[in-house]
C-alpha atoms as a PDB file:
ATOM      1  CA  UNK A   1       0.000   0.000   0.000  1.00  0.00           C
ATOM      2  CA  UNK A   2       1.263   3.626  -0.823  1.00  0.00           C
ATOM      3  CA  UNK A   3       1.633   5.566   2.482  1.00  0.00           C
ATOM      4  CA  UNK A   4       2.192   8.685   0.917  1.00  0.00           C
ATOM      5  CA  UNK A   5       1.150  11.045  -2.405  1.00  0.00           C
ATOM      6  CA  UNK A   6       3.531  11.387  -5.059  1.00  0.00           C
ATOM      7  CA  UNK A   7       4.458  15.077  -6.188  1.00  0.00           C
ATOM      8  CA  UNK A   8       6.977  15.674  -8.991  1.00  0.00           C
ATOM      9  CA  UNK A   9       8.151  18.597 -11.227  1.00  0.00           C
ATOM     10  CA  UNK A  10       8.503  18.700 -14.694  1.00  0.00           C
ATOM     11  CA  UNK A  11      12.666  18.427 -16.098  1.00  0.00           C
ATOM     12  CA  UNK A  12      13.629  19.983 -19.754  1.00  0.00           C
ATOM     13  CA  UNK A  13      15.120  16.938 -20.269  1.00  0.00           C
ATOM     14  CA  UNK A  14      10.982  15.170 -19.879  1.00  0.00           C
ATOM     15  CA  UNK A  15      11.995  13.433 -17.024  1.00  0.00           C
ATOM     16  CA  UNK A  16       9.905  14.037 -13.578  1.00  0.00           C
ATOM     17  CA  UNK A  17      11.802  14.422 -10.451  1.00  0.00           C
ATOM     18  CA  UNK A  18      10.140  13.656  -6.522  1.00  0.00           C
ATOM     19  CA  UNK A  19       9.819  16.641  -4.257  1.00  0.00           C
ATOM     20  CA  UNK A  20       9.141  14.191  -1.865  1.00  0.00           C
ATOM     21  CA  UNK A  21       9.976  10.627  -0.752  1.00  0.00           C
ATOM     22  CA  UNK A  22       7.845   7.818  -2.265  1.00  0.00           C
ATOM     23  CA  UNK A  23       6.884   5.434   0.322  1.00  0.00           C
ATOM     24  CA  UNK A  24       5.293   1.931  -0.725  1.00  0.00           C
ATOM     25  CA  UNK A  25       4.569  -1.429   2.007  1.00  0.00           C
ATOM     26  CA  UNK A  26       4.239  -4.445   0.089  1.00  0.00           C
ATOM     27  CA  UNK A  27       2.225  -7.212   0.383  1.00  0.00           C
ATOM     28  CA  UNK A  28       5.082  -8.658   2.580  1.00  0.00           C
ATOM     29  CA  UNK A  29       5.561  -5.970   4.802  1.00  0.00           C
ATOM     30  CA  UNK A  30       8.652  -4.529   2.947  1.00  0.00           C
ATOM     31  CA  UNK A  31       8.919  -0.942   3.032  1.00  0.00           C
ATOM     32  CA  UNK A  32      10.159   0.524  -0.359  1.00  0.00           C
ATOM     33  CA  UNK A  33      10.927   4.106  -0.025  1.00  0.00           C
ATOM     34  CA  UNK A  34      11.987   6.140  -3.358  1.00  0.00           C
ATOM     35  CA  UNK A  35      13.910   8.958  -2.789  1.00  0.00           C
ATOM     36  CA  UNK A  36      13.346  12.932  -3.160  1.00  0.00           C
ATOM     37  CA  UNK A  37      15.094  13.387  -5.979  1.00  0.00           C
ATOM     38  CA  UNK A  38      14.755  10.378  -8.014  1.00  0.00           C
ATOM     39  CA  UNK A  39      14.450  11.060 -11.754  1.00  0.00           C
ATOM     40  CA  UNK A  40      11.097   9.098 -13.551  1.00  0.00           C
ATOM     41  CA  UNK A  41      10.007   8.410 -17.096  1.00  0.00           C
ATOM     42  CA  UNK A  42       6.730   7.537 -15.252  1.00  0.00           C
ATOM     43  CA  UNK A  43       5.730   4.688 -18.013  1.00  0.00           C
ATOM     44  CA  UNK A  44       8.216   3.760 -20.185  1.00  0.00           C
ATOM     45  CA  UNK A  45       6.218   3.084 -23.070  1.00  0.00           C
ATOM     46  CA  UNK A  46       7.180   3.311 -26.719  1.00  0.00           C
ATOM     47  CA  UNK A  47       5.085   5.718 -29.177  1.00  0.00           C
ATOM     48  CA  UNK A  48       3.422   3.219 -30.973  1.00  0.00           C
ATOM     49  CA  UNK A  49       1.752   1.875 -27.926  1.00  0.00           C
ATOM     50  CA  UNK A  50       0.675   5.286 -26.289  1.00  0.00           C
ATOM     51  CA  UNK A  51      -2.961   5.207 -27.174  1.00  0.00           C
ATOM     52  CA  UNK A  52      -3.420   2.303 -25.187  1.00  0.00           C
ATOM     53  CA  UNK A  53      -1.747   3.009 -22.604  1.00  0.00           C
ATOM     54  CA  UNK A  54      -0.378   6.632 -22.375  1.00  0.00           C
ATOM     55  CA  UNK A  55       2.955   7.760 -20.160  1.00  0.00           C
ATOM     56  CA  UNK A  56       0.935   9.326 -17.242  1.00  0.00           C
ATOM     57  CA  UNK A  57      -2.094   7.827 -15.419  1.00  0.00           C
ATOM     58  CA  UNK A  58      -3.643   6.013 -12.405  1.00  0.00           C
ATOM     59  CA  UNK A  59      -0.531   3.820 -12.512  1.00  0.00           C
ATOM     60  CA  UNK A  60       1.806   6.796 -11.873  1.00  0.00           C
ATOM     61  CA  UNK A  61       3.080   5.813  -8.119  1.00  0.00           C
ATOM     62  CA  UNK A  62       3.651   2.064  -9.338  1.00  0.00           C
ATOM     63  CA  UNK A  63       5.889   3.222 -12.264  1.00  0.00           C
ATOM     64  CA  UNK A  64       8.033   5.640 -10.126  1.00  0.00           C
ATOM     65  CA  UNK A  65       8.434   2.537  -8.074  1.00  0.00           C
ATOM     66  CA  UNK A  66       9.469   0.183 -10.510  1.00  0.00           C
ATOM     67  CA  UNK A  67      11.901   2.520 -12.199  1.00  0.00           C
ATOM     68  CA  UNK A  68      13.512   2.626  -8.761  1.00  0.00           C
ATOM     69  CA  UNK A  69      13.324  -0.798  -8.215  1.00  0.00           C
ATOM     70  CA  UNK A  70      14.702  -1.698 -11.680  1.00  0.00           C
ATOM     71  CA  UNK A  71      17.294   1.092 -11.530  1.00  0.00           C
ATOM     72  CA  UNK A  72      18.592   1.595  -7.990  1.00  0.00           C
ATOM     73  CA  UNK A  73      17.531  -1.405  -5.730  1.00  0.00           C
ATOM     74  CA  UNK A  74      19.170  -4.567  -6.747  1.00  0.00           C
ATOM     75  CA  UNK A  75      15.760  -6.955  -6.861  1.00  0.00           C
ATOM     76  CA  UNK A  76      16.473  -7.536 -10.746  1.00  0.00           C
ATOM     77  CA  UNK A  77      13.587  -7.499 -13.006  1.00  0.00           C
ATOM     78  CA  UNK A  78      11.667 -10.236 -11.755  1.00  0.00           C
ATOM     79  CA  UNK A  79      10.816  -8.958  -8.757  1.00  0.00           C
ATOM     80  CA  UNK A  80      10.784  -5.406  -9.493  1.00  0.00           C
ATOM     81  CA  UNK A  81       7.476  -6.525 -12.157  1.00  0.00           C
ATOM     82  CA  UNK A  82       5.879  -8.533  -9.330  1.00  0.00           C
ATOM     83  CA  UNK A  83       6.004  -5.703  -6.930  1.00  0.00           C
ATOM     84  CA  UNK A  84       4.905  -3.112  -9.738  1.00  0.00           C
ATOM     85  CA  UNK A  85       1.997  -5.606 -10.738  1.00  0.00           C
ATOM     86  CA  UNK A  86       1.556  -5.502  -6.764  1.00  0.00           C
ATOM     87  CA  UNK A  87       1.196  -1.300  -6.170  1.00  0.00           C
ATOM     88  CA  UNK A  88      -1.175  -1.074  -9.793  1.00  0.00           C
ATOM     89  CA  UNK A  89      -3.396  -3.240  -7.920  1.00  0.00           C
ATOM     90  CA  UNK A  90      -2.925  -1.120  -4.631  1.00  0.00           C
ATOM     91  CA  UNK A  91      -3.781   2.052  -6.517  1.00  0.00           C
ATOM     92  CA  UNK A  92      -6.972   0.151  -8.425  1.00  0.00           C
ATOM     93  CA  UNK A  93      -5.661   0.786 -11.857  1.00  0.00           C
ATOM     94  CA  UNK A  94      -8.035  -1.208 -14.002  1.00  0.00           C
ATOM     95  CA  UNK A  95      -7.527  -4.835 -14.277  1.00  0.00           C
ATOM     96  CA  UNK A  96      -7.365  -4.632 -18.403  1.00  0.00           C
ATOM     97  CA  UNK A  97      -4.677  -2.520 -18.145  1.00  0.00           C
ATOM     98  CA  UNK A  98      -2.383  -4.013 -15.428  1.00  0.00           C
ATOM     99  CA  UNK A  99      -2.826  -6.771 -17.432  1.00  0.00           C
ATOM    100  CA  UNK A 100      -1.630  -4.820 -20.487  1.00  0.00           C
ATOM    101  CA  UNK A 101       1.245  -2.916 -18.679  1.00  0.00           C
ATOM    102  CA  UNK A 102       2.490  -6.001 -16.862  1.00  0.00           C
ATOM    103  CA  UNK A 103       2.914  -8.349 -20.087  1.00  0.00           C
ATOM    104  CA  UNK A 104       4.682  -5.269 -21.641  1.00  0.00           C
ATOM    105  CA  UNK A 105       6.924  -5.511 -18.964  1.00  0.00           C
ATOM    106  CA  UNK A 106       7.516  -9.044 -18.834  1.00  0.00           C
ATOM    107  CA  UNK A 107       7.849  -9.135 -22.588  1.00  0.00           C
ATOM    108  CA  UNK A 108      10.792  -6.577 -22.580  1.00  0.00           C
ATOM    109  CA  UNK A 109      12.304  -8.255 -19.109  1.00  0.00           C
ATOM    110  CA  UNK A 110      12.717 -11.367 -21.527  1.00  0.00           C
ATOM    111  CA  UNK A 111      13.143 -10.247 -25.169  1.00  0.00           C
ATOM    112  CA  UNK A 112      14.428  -6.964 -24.408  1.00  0.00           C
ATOM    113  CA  UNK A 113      11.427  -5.296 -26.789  1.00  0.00           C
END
């Protein structure tokens, strides 16, 4: 569960960076906090796939999350796509698109695409 609201400011560069510190509890009781200061893409997703699911949305917090997790914590990709699977469902982003965003994901943790 998110503990906290995410704010961010708009970079020239069209990354987002925290104001504040992210703070996330898993399922399992480990406490995931993101640093002020931590640059975001929010969701990484390629051009071609932005009218299904565009860069900004309901799923904001779990991105920020798994960028750290992917970039900065060590947990590997595996587990950083379990966890962000974990906070879209903790932030009720719809099921169709977890769904969506999670295979994406997965497919470019394994093919690199």
């Amino acid at each position: 569960m998110f503990l906290n609201h995410l704010r961010t400011i708009a970079r020239p560069d069209g990354k987002f960076e925290l104001l504040n510190d992210l703070h996330y509890r898993t399922a399992t009781g480990e406490l995931i906090i993101v640093p002020r200061g931590f640059l975001t893409d929010y969701a990484s997703v390629p051009w071609y796939g932005r009218w299904l699911v565009p860069k900004v949305g309901r799923y904001n917090r779990a991105s920020v999350v798994h960028d750290y997790l992917v970039t900065e914590s060590g947990k590997g990709w595996k587990e950083s796509n379990r966890i962000f699977l974990e906070a879209m469902k903790a932030d009720k982003v719809r099921l169709w698109r977890q769904v969506v965003i999670y295979l994406a994901v997965e497919l470019y943790r394994i093919t690199g695409l």
